[in-house]
PDB file of N, CA and C in Angstrom:
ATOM      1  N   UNK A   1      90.706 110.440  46.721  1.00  0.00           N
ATOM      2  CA  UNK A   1      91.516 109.535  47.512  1.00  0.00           C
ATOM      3  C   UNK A   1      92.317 110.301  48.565  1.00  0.00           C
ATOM      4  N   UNK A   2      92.682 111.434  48.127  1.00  0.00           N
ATOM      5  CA  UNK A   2      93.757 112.172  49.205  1.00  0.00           C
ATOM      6  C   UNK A   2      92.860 113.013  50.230  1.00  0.00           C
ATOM      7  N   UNK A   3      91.726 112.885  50.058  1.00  0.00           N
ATOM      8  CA  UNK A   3      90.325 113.737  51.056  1.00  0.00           C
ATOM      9  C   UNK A   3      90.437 112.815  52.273  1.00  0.00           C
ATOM     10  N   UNK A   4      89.917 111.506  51.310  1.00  0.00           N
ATOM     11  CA  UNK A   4      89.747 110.276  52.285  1.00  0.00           C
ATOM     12  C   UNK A   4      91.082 109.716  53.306  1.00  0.00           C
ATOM     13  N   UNK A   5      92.157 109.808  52.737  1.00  0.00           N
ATOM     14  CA  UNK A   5      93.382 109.709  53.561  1.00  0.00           C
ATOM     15  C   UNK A   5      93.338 110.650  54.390  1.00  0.00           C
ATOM     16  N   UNK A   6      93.292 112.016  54.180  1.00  0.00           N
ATOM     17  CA  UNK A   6      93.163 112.951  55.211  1.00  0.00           C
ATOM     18  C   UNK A   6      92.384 113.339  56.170  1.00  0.00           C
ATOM     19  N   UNK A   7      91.076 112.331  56.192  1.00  0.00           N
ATOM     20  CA  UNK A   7      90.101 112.375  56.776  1.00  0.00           C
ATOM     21  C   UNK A   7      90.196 111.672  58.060  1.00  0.00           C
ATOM     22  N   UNK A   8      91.021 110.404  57.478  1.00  0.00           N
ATOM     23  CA  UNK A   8      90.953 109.103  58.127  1.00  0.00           C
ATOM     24  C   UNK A   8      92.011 109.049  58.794  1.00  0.00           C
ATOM     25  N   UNK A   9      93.015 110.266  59.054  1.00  0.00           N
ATOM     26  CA  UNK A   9      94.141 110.570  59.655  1.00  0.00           C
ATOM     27  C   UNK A   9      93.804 111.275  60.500  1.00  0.00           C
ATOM     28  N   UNK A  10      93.198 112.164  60.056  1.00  0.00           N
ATOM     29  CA  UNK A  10      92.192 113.205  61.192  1.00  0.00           C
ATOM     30  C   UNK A  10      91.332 112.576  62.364  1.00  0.00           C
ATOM     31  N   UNK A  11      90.377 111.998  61.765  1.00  0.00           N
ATOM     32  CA  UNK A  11      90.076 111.005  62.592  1.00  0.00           C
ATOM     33  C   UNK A  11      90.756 110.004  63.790  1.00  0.00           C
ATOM     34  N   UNK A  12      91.859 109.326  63.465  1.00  0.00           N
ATOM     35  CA  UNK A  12      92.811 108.985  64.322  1.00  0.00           C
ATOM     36  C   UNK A  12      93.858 109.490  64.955  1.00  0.00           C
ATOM     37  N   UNK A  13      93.724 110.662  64.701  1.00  0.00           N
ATOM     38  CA  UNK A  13      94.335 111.955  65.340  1.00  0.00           C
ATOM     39  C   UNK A  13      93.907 111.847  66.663  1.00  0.00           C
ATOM     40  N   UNK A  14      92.336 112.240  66.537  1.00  0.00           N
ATOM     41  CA  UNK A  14      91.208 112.334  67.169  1.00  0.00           C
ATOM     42  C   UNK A  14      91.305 111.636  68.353  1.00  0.00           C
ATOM     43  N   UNK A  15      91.081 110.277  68.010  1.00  0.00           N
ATOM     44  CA  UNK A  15      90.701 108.911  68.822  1.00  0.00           C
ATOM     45  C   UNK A  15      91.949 108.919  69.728  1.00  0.00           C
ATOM     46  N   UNK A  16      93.101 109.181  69.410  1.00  0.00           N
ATOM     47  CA  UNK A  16      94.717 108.918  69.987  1.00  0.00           C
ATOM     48  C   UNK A  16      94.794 109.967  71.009  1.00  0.00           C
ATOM     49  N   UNK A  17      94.201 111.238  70.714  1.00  0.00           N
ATOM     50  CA  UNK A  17      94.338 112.390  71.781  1.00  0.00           C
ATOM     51  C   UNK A  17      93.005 112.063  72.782  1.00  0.00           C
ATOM     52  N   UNK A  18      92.164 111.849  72.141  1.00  0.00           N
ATOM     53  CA  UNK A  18      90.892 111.318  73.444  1.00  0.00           C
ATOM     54  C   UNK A  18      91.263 110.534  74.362  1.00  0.00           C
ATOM     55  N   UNK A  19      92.107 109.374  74.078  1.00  0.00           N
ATOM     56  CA  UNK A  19      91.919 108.508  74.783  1.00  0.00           C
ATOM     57  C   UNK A  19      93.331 108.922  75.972  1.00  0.00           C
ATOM     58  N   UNK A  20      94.182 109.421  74.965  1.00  0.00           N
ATOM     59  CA  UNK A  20      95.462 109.677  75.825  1.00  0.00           C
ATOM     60  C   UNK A  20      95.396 110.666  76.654  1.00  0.00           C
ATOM     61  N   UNK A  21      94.054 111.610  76.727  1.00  0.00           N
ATOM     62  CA  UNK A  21      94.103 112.657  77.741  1.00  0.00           C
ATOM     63  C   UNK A  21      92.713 112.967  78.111  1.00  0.00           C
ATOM     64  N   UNK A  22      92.013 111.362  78.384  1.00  0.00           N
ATOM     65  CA  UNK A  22      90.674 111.092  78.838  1.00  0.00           C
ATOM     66  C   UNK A  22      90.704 111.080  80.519  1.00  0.00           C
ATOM     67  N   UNK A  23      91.419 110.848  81.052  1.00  0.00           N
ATOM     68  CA  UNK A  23      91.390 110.864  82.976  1.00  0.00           C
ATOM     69  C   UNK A  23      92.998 110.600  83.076  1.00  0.00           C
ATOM     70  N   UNK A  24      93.479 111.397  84.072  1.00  0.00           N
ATOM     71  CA  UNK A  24      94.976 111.277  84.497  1.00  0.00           C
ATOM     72  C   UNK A  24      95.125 109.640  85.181  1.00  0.00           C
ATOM     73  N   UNK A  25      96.539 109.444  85.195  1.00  0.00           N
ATOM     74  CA  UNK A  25      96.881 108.008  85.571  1.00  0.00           C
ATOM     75  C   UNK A  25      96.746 107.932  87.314  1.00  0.00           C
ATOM     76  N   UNK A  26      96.059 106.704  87.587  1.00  0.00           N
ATOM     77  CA  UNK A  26      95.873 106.487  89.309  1.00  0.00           C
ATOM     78  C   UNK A  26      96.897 106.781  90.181  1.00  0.00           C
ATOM     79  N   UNK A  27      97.277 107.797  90.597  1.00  0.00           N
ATOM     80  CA  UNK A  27      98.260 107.170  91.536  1.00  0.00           C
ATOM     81  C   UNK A  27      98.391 106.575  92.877  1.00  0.00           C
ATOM     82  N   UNK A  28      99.075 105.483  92.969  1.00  0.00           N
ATOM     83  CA  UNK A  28      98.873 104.542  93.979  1.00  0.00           C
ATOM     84  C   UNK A  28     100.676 104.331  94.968  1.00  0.00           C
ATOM     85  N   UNK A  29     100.579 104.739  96.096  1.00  0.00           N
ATOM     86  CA  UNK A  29     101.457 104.043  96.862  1.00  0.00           C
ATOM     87  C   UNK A  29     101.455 102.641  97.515  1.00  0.00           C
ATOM     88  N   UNK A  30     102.590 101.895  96.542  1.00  0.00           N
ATOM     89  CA  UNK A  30     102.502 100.585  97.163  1.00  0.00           C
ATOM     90  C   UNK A  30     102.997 100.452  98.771  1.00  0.00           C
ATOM     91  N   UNK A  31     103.043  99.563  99.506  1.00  0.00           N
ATOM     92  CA  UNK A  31     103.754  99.518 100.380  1.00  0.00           C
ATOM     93  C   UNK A  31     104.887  99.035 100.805  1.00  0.00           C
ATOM     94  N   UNK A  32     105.662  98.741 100.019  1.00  0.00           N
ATOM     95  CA  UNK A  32     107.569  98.375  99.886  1.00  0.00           C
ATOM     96  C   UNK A  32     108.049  99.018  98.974  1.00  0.00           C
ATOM     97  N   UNK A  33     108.946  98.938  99.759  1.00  0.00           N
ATOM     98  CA  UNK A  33     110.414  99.854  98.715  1.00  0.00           C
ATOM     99  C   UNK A  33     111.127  98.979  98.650  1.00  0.00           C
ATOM    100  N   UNK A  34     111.892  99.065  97.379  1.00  0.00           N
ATOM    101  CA  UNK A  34     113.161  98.159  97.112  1.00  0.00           C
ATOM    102  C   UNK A  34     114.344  99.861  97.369  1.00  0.00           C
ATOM    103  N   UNK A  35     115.276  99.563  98.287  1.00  0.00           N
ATOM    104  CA  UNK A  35     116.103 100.090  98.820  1.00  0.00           C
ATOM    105  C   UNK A  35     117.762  99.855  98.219  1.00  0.00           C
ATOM    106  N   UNK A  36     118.688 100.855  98.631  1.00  0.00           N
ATOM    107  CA  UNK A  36     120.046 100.615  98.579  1.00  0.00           C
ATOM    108  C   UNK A  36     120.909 101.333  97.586  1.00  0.00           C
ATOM    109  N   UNK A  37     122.348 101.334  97.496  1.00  0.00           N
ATOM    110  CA  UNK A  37     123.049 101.805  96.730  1.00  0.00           C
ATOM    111  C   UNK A  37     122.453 102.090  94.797  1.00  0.00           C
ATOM    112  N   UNK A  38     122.343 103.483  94.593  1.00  0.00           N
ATOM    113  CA  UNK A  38     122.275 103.618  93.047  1.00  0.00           C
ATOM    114  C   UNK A  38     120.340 103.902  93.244  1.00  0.00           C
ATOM    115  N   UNK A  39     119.656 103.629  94.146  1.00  0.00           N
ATOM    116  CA  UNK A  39     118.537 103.550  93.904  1.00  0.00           C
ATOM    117  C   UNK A  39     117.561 104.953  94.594  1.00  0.00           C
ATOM    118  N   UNK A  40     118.353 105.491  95.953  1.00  0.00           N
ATOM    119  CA  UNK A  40     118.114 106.479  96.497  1.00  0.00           C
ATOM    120  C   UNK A  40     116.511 105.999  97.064  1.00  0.00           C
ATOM    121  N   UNK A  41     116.041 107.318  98.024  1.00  0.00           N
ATOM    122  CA  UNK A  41     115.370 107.515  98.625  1.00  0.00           C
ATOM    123  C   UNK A  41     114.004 107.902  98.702  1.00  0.00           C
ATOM    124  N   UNK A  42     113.134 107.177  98.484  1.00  0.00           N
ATOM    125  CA  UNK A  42     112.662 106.184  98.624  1.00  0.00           C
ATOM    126  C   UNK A  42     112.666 105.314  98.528  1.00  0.00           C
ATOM    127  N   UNK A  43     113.566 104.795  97.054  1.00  0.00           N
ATOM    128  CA  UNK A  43     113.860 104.056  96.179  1.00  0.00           C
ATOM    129  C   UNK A  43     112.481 103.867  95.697  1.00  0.00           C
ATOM    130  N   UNK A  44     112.589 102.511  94.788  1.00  0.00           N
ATOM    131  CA  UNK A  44     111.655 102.036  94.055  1.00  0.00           C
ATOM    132  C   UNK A  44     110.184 101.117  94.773  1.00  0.00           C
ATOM    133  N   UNK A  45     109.134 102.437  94.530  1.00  0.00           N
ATOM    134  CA  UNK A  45     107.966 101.524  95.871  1.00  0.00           C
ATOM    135  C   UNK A  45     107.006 101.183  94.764  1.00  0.00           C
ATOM    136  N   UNK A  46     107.542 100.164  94.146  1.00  0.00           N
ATOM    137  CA  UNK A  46     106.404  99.666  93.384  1.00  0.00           C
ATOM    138  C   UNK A  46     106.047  97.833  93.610  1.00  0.00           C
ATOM    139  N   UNK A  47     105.855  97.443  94.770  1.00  0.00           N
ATOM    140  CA  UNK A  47     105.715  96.307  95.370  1.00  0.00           C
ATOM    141  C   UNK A  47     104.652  96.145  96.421  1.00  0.00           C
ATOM    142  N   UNK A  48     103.833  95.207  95.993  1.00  0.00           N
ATOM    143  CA  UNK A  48     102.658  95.119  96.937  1.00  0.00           C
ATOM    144  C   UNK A  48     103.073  94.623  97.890  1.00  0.00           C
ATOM    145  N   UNK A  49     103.564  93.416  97.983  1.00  0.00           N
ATOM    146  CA  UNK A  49     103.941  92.669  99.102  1.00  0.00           C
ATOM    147  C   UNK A  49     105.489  92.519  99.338  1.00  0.00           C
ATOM    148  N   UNK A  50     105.695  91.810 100.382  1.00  0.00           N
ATOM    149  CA  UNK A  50     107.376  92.073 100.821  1.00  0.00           C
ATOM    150  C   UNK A  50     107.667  90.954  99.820  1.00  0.00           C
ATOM    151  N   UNK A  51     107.186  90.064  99.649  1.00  0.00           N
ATOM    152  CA  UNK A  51     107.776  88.619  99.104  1.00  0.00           C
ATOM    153  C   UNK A  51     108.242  88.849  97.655  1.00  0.00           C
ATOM    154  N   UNK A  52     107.254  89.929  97.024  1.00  0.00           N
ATOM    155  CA  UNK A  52     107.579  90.688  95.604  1.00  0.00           C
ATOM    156  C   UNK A  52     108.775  91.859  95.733  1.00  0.00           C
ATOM    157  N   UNK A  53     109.228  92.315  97.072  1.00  0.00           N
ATOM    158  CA  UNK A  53     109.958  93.101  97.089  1.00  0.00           C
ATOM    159  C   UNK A  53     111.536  92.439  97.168  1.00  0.00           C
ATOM    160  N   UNK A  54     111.444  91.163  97.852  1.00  0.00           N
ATOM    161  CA  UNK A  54     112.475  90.288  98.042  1.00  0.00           C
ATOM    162  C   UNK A  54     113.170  89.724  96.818  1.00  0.00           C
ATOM    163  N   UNK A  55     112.280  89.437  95.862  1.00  0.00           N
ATOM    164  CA  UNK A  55     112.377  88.519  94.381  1.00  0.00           C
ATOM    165  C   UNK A  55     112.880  89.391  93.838  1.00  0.00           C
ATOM    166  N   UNK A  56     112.923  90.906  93.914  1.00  0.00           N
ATOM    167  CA  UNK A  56     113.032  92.141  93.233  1.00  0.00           C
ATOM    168  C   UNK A  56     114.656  92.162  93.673  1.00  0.00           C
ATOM    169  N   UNK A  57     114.931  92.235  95.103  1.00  0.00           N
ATOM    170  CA  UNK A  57     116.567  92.544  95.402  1.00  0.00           C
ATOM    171  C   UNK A  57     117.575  91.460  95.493  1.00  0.00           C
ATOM    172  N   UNK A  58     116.655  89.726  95.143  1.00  0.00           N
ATOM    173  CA  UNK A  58     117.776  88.746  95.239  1.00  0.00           C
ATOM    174  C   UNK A  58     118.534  89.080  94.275  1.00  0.00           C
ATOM    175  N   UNK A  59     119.779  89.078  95.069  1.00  0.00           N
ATOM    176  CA  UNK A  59     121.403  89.076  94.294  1.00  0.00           C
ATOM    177  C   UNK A  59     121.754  90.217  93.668  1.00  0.00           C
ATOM    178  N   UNK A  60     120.815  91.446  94.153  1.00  0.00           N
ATOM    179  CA  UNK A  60     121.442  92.945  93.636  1.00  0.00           C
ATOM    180  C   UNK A  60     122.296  93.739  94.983  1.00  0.00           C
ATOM    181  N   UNK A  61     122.358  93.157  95.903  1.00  0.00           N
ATOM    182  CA  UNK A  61     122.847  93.829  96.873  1.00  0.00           C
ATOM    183  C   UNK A  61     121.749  94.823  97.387  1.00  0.00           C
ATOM    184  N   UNK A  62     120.556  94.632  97.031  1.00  0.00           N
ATOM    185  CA  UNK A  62     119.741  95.902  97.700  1.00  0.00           C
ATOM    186  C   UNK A  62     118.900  95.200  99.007  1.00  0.00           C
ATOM    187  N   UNK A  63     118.199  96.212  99.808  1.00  0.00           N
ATOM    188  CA  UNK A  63     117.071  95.428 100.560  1.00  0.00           C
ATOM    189  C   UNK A  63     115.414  95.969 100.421  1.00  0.00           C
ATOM    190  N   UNK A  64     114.419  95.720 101.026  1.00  0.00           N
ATOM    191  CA  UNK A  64     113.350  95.804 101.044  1.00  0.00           C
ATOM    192  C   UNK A  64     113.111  96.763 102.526  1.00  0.00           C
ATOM    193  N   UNK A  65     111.897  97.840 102.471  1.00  0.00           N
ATOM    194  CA  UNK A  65     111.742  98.563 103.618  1.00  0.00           C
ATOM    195  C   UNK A  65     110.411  99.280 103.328  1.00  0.00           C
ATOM    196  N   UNK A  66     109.442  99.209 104.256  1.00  0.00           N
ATOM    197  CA  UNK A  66     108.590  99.872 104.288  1.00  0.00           C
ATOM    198  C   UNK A  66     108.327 101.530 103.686  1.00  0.00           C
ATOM    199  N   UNK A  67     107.647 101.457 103.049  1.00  0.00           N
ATOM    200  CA  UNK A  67     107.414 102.546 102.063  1.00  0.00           C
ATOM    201  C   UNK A  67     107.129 103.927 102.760  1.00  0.00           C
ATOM    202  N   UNK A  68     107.747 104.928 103.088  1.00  0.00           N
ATOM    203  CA  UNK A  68     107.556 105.808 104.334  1.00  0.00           C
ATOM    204  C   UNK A  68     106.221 106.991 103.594  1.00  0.00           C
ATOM    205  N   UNK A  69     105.903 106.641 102.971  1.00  0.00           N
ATOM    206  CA  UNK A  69     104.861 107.386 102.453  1.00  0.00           C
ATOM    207  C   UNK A  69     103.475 106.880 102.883  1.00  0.00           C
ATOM    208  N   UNK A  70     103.567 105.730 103.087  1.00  0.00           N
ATOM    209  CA  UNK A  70     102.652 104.910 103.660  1.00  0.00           C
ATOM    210  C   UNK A  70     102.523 104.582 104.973  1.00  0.00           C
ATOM    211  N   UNK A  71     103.598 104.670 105.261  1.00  0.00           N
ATOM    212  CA  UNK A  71     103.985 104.235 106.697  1.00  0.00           C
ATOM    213  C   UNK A  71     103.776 106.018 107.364  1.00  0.00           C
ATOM    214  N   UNK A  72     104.120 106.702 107.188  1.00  0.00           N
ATOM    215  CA  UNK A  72     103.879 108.104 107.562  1.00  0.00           C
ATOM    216  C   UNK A  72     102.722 109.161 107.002  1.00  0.00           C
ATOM    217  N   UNK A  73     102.278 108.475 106.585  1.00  0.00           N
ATOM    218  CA  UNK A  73     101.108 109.257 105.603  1.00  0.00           C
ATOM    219  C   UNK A  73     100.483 109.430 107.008  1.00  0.00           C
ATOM    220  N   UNK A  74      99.291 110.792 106.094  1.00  0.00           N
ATOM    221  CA  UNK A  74      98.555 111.388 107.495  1.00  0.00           C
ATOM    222  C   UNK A  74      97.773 110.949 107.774  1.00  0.00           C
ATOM    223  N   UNK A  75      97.493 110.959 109.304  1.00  0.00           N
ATOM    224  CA  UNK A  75      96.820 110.034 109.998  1.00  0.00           C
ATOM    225  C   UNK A  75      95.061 111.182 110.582  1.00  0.00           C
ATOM    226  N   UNK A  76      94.048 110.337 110.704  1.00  0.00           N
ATOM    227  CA  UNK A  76      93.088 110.596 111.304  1.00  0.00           C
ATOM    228  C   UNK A  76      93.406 111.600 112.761  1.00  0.00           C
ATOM    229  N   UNK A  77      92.842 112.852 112.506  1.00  0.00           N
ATOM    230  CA  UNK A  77      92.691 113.553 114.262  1.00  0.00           C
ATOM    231  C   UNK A  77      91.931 112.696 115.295  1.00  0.00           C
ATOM    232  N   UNK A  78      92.368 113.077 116.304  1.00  0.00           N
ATOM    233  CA  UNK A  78      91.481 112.128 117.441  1.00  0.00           C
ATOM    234  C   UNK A  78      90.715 112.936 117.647  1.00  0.00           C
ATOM    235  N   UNK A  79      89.465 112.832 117.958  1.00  0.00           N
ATOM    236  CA  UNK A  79      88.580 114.084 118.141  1.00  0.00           C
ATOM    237  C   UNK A  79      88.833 113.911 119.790  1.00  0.00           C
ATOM    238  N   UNK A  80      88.549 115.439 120.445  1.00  0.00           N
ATOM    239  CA  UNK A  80      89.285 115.107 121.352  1.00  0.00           C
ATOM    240  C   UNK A  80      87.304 116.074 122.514  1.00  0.00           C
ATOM    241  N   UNK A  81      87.437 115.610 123.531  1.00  0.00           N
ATOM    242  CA  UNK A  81      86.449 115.814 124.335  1.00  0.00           C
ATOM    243  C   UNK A  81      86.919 116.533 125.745  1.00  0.00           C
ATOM    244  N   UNK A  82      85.821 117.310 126.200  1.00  0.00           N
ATOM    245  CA  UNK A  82      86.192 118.352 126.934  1.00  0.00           C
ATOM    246  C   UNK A  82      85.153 118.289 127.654  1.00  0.00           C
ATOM    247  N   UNK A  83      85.541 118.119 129.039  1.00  0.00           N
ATOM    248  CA  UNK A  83      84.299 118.289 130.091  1.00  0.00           C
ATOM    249  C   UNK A  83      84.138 119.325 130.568  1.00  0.00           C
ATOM    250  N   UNK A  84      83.105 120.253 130.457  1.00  0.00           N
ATOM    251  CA  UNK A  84      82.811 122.060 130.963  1.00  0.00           C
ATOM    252  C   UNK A  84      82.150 121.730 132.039  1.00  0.00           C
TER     253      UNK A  84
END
């Protein structure tokens, strides 16, 4: 009996570390920030849309602002052409 308990612990040992360190978590920049006092800079950009960012700061005193990670993220080179 105490083989089988220890087996079957082992086992779910197993399964708990596989799964918990099978592919790292997505990371995704939304595009709003919930902004303002206590929340700092960036603040909190976990809002797809502004309308979810709004519902987020009614009646906290905070506001909503474009996510500068997104908004400034790097942009495409222009390929640029040269007449010889």
């Amino acid at each position: 009996m105490r083989n089988a308990m220890l087996a079957l612990l082992a086992l779910s040992a197993a399964t708990v570390a596989t799964a918990a360190g099978s592919s790292p978590a997505a990371a995704y920049d939304y595009p709003y920030c919930l902004q303002g006092r206590g929340i700092g800079i960036p603040g909190d950009c976990s809002y797809a849309s502004y309308e979810q960012c709004l519902a987020a700061a009614s009646g906290r005193a905070l506001y909503c602002n474009i996510n500068p990670r997104v908004a400034f993220g790097q942009q495409q080179r222009m390929r640029i052409y040269r007449d010889y």
